[in-house]
N, C-alpha and C. Protein backbone atom coordinates (compact mmCIF):
# COMPACT_ATOMS: atom_id res chain seq x y z
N UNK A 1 0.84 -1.17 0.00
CA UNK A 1 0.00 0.00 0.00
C UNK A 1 0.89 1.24 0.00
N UNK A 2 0.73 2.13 -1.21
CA UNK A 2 1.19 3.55 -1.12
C UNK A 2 1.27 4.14 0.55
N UNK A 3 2.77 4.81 0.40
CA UNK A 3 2.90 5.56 1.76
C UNK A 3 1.89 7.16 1.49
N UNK A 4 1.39 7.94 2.52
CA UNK A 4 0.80 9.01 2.29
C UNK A 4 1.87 9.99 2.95
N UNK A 5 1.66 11.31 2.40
CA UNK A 5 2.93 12.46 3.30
C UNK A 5 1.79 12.92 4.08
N UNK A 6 1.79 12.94 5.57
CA UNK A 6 0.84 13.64 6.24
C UNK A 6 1.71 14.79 6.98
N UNK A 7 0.93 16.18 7.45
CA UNK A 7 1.50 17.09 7.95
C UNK A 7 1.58 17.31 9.37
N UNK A 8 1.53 18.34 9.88
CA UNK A 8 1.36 18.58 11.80
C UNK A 8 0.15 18.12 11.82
N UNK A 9 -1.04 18.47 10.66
CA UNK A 9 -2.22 18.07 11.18
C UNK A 9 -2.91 16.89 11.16
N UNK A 10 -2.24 16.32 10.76
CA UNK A 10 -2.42 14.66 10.74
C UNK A 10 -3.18 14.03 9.40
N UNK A 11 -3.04 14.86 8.31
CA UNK A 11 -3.64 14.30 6.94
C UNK A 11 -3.21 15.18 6.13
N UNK A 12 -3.34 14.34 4.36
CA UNK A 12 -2.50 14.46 3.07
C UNK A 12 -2.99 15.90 2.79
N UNK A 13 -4.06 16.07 3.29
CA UNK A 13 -4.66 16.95 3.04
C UNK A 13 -5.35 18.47 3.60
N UNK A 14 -5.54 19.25 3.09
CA UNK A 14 -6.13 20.53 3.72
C UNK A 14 -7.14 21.15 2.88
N UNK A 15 -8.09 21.77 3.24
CA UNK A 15 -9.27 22.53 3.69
C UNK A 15 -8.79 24.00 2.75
N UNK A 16 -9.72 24.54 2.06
CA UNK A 16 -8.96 25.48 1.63
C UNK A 16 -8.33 26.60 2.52
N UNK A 17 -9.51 27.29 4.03
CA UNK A 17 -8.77 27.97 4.90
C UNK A 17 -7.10 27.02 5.57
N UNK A 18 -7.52 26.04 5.60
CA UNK A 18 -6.30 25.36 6.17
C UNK A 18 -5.11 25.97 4.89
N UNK A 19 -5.35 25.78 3.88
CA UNK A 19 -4.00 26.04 2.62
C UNK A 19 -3.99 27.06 2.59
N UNK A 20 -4.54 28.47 3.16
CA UNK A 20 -4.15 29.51 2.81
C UNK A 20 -3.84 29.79 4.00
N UNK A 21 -3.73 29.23 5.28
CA UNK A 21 -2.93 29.45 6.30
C UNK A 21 -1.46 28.80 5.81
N UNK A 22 -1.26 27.64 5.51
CA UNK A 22 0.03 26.84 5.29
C UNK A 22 0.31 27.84 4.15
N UNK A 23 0.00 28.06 3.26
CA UNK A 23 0.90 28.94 2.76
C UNK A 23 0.90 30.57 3.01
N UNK A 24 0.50 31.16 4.06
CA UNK A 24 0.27 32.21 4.30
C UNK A 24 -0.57 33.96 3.51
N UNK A 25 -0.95 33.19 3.33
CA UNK A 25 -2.29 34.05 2.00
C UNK A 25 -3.78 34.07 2.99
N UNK A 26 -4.38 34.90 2.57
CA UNK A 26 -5.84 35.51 3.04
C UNK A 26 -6.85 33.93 2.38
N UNK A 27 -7.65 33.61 2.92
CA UNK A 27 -8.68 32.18 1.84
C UNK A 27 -9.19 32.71 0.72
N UNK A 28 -9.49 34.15 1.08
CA UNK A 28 -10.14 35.17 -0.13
C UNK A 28 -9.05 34.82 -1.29
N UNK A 29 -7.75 35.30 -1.29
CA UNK A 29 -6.37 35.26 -2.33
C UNK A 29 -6.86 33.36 -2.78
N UNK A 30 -6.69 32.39 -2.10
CA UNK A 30 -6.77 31.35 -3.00
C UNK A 30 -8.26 30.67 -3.43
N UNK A 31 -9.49 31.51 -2.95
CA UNK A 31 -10.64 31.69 -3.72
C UNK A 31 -11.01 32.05 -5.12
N UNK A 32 -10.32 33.62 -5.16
CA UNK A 32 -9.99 33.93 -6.58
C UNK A 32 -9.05 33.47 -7.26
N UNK A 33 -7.99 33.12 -6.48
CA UNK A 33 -7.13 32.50 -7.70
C UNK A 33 -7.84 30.96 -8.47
N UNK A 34 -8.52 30.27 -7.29
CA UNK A 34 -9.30 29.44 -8.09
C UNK A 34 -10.23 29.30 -8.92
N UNK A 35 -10.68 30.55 -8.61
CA UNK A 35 -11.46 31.03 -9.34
C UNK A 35 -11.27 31.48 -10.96
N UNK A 36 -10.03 31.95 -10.75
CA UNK A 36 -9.58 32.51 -11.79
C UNK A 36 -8.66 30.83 -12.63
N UNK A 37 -8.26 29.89 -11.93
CA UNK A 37 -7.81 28.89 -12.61
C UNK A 37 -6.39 29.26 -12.45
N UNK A 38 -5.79 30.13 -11.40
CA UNK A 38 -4.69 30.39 -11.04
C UNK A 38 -3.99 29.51 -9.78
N UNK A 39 -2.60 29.83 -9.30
CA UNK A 39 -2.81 29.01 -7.86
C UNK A 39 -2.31 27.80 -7.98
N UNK A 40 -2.13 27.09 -6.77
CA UNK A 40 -1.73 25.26 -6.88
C UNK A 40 -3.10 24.94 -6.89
N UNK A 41 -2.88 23.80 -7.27
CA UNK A 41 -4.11 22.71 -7.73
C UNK A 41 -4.67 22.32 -6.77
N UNK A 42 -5.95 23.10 -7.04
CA UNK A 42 -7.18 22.03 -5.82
C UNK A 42 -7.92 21.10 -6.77
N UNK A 43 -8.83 20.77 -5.85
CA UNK A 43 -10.02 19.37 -5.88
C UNK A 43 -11.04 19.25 -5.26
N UNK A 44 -12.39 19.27 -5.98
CA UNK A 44 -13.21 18.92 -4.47
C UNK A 44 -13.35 17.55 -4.11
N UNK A 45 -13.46 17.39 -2.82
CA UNK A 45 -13.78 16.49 -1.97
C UNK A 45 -15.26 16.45 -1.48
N UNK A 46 -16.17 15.59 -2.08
CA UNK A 46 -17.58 16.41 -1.85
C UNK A 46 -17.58 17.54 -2.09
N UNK A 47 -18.29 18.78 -1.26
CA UNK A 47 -18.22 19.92 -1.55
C UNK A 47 -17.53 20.45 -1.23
N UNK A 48 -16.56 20.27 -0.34
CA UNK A 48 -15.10 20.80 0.23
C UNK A 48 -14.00 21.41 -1.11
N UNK A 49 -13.60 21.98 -1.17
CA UNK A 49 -12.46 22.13 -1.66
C UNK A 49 -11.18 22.01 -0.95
N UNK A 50 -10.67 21.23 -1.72
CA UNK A 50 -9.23 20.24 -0.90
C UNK A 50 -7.88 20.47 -1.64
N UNK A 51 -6.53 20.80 -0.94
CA UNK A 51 -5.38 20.91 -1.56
C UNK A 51 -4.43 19.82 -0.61
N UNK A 52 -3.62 19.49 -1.73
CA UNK A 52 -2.88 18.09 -1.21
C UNK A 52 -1.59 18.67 -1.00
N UNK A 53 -0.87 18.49 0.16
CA UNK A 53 -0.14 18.82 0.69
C UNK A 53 1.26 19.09 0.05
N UNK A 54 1.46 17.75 -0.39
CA UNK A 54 2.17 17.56 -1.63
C UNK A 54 2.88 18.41 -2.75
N UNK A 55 1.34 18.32 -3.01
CA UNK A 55 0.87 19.82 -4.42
C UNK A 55 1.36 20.99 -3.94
N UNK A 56 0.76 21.17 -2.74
CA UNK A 56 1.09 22.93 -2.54
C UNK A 56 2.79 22.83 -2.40
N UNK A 57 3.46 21.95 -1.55
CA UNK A 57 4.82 22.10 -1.52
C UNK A 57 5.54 22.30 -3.58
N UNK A 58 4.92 21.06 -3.96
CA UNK A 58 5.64 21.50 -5.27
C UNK A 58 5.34 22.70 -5.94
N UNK A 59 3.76 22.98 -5.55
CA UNK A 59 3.55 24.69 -6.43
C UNK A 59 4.41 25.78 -5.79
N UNK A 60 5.09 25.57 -4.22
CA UNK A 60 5.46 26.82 -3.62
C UNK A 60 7.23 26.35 -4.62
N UNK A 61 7.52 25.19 -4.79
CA UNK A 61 8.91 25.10 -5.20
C UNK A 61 9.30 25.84 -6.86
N UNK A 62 7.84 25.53 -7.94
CA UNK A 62 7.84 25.83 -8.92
C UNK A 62 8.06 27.67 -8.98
N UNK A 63 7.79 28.36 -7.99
CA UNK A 63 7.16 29.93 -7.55
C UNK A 63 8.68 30.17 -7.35
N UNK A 64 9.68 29.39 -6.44
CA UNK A 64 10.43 29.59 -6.26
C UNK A 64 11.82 29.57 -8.05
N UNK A 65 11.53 28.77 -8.02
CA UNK A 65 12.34 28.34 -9.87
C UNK A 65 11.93 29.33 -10.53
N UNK A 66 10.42 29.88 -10.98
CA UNK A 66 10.61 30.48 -11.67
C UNK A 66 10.96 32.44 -11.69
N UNK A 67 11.12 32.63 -10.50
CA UNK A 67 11.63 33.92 -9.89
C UNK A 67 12.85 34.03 -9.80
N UNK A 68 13.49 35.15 -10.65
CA UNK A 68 14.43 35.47 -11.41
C UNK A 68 15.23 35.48 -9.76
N UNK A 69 14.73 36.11 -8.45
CA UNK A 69 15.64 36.42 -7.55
C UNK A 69 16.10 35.23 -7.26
N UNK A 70 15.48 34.05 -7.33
CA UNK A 70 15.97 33.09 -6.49
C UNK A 70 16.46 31.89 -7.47
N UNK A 71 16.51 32.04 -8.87
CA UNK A 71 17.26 31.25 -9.80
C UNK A 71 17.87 32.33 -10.83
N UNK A 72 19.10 31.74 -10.20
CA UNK A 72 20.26 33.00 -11.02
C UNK A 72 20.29 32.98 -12.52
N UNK A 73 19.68 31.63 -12.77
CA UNK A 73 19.81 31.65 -14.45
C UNK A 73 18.45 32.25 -15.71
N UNK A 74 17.55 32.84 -14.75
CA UNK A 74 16.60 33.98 -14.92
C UNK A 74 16.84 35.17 -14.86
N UNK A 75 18.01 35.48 -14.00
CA UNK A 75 18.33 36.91 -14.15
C UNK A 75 18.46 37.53 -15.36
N UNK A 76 17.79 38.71 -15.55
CA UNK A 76 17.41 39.46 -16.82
C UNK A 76 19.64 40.03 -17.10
N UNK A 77 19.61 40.77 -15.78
CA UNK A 77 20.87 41.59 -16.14
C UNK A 77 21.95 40.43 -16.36
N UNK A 78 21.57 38.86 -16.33
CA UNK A 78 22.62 37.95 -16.80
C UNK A 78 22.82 37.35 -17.47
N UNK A 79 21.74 38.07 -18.63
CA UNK A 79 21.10 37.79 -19.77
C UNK A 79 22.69 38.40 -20.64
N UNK A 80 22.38 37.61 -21.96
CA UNK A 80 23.01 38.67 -23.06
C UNK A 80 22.35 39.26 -23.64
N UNK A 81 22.93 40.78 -24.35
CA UNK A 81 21.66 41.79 -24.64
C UNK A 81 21.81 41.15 -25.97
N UNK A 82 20.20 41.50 -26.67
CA UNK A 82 19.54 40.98 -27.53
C UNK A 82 19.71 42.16 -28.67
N UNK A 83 20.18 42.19 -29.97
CA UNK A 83 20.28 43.03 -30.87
C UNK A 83 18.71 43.42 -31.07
N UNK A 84 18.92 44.81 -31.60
CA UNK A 84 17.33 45.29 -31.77
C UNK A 84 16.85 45.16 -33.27
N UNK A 85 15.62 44.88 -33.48
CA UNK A 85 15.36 44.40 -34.78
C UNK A 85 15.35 45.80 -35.60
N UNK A 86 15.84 45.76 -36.74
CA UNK A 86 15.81 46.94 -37.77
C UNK A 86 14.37 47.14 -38.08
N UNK A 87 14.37 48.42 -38.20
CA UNK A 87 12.53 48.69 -39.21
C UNK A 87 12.93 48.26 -40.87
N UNK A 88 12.22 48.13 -41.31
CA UNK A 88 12.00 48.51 -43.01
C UNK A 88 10.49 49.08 -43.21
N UNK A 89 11.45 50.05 -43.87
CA UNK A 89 10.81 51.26 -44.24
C UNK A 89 9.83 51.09 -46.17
């Protein structure tokens, strides 16, 4: 039988106020973002809306990768500059 990752609170899973405490956001912020189809991946559970613990760790890791501050190989200024395209006239 599959192992499960459970947290302090004793399951894979959280509640949407529970996920916007663990990741420190208002429930309103991951309402609309679900709303909007933004956000880590929820699910409902019955009528619950449910985020897997899991998930949110890899969505907070992906947030992290793709932010230029915290992956040096995004940095814009470590970029090479890009020639500018000519007009024709």
């Amino acid at each position: 039988m599959p192992q499960t990752t459970t947290s302090q609170h004793g399951t894979a899973f959280l509640s949407l106020p529970q996920a916007a405490t663990y990741l420190g956001l208002s429930p309103n912020t991951l309402y609309v973002w679900r709303h909007r189809r933004q956000g880590p991946p929820s699910f409902r559970m019955g009528r619950r809306v449910m985020y897997r613990i899991t998930t949110l760790d890899e969505w907070i890791r992906e947030q992290e990768l793709s932010d230029s501050r915290s992956n040096p190989s995004l940095d814009p200024v470590a970029q090479k500059p890009q020639p500018r395209a000519r007009r024709v006239a």
